[in-house]
N, C-alpha and C. Protein backbone atom coordinates (compact mmCIF):
# COMPACT_ATOMS: atom_id res chain seq x y z
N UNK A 1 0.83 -1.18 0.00
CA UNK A 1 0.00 0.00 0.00
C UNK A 1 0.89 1.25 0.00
N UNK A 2 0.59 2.14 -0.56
CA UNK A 2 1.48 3.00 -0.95
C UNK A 2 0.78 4.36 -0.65
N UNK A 3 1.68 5.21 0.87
CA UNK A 3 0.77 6.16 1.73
C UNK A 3 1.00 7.65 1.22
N UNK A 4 -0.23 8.26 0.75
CA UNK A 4 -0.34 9.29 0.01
C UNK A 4 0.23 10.53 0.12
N UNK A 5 0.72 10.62 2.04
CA UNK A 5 1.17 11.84 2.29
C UNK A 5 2.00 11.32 2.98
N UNK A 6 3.02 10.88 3.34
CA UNK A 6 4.01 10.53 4.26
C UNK A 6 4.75 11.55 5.07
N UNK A 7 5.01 12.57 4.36
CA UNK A 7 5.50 13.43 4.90
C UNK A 7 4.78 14.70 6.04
N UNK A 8 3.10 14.52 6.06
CA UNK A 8 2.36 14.99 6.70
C UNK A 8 2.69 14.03 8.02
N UNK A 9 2.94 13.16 7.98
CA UNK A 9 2.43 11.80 9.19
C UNK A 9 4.03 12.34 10.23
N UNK A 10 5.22 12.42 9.41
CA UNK A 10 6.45 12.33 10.04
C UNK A 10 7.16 14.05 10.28
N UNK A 11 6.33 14.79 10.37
CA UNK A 11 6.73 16.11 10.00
C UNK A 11 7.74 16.52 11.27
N UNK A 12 7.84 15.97 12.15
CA UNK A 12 9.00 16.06 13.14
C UNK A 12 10.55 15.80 12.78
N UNK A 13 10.24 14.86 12.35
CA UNK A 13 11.59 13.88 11.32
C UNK A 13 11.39 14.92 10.26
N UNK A 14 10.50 15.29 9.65
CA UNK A 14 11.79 16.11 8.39
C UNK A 14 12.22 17.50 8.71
N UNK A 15 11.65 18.10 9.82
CA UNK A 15 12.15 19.47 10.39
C UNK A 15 14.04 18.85 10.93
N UNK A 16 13.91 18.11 11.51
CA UNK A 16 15.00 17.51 11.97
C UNK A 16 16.16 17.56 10.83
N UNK A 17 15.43 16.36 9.80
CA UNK A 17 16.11 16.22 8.09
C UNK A 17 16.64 17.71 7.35
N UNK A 18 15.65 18.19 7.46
CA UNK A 18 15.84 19.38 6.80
C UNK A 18 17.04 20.31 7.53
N UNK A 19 17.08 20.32 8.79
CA UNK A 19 18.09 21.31 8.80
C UNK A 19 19.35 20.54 9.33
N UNK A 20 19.54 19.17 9.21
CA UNK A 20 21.34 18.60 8.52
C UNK A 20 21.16 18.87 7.15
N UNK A 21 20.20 18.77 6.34
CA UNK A 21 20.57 18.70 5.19
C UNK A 21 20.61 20.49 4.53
N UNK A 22 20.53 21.61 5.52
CA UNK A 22 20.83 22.31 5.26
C UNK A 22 22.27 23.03 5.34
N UNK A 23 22.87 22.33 6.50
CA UNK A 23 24.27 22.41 6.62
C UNK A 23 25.01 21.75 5.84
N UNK A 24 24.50 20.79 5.35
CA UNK A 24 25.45 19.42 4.49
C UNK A 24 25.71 20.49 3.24
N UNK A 25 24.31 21.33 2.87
CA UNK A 25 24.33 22.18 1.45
C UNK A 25 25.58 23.26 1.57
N UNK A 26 25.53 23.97 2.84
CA UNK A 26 26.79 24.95 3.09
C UNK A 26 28.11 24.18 3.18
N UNK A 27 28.08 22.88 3.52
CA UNK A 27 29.59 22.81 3.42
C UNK A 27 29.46 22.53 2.43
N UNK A 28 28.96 21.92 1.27
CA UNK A 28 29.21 21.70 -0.42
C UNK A 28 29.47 22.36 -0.90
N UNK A 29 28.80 24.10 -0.56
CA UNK A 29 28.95 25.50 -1.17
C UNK A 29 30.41 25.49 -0.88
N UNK A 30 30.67 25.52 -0.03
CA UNK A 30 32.15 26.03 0.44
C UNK A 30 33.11 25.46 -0.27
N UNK A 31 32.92 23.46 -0.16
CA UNK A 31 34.17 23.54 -0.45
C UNK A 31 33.80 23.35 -2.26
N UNK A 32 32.80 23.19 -2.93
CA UNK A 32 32.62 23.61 -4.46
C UNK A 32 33.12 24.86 -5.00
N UNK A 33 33.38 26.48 -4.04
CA UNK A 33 33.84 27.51 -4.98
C UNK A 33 35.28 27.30 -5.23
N UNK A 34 36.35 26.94 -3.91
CA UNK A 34 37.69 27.03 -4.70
C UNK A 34 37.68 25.73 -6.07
N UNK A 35 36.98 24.87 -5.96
CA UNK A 35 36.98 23.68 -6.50
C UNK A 35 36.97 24.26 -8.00
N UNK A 36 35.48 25.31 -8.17
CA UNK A 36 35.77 25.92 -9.47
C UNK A 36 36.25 26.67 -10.03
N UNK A 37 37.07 27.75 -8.88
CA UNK A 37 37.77 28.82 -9.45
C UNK A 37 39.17 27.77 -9.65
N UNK A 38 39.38 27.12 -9.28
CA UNK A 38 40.82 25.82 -9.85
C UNK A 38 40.89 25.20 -10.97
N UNK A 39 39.27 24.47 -11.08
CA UNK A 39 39.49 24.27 -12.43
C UNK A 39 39.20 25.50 -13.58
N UNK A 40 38.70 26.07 -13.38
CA UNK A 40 38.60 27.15 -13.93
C UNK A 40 40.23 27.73 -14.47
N UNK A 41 40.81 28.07 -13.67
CA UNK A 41 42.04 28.39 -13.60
C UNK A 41 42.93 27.63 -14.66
N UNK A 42 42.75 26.06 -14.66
CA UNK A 42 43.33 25.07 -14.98
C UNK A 42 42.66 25.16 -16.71
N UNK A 43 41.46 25.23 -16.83
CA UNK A 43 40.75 25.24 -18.17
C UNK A 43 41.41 26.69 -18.93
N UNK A 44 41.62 27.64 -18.61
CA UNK A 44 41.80 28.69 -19.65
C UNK A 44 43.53 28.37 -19.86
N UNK A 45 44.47 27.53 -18.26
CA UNK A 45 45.63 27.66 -18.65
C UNK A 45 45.87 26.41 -20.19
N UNK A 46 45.25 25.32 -20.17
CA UNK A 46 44.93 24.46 -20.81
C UNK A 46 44.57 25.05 -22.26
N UNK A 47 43.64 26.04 -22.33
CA UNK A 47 43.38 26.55 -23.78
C UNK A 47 44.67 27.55 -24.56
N UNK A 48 44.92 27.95 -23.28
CA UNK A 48 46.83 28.88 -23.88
C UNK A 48 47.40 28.30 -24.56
N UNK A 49 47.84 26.69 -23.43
CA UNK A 49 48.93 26.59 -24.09
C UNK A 49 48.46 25.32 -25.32
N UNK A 50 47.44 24.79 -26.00
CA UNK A 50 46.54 24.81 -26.94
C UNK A 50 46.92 25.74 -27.96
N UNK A 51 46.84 27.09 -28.02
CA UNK A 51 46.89 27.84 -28.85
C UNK A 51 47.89 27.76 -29.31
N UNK A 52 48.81 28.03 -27.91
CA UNK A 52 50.38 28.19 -27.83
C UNK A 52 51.19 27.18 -29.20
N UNK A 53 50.72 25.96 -28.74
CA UNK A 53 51.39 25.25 -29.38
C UNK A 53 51.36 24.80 -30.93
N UNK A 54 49.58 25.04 -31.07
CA UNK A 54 49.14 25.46 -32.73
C UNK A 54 50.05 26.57 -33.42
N UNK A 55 50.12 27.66 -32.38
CA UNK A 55 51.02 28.68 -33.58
C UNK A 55 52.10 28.29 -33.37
N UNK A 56 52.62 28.48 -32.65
CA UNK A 56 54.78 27.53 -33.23
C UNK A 56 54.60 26.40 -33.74
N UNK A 57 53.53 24.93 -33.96
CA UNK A 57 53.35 24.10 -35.16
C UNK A 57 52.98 25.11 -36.41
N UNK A 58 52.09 25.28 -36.47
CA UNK A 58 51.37 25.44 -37.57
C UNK A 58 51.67 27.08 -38.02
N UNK A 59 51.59 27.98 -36.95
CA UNK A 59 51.74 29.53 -37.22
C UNK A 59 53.35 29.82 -37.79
């Protein structure tokens, strides 16, 4: 049987749920920005030397 509102029945448990899983979201934030300003960093150095190396082959 499959209960239509579950989350009405347990609403103690997800106030609970809800705010670890609101901290779990801030530490993801945190440690996700250096994560992308790195690769980030790593992607444009990657397209340089890409270029780099097309023009002394080919240029």
């Amino acid at each position: 049987m499959i209960k239509p509102f579950p989350n009405l029945i347990y609403k103690k448990k997800d106030r609970n749920l809800s705010s670890s899983k609101s901290n779990v979201k801030q530490e993801e934030n945190v440690k996700s920005k250096p994560l992308i300003i790195f690769g980030f960093i790593i992607s444009l150095t990657s397209i340089f030397l890409l270029l780099f190396t097309i023009n002394n082959k080919f240029g």
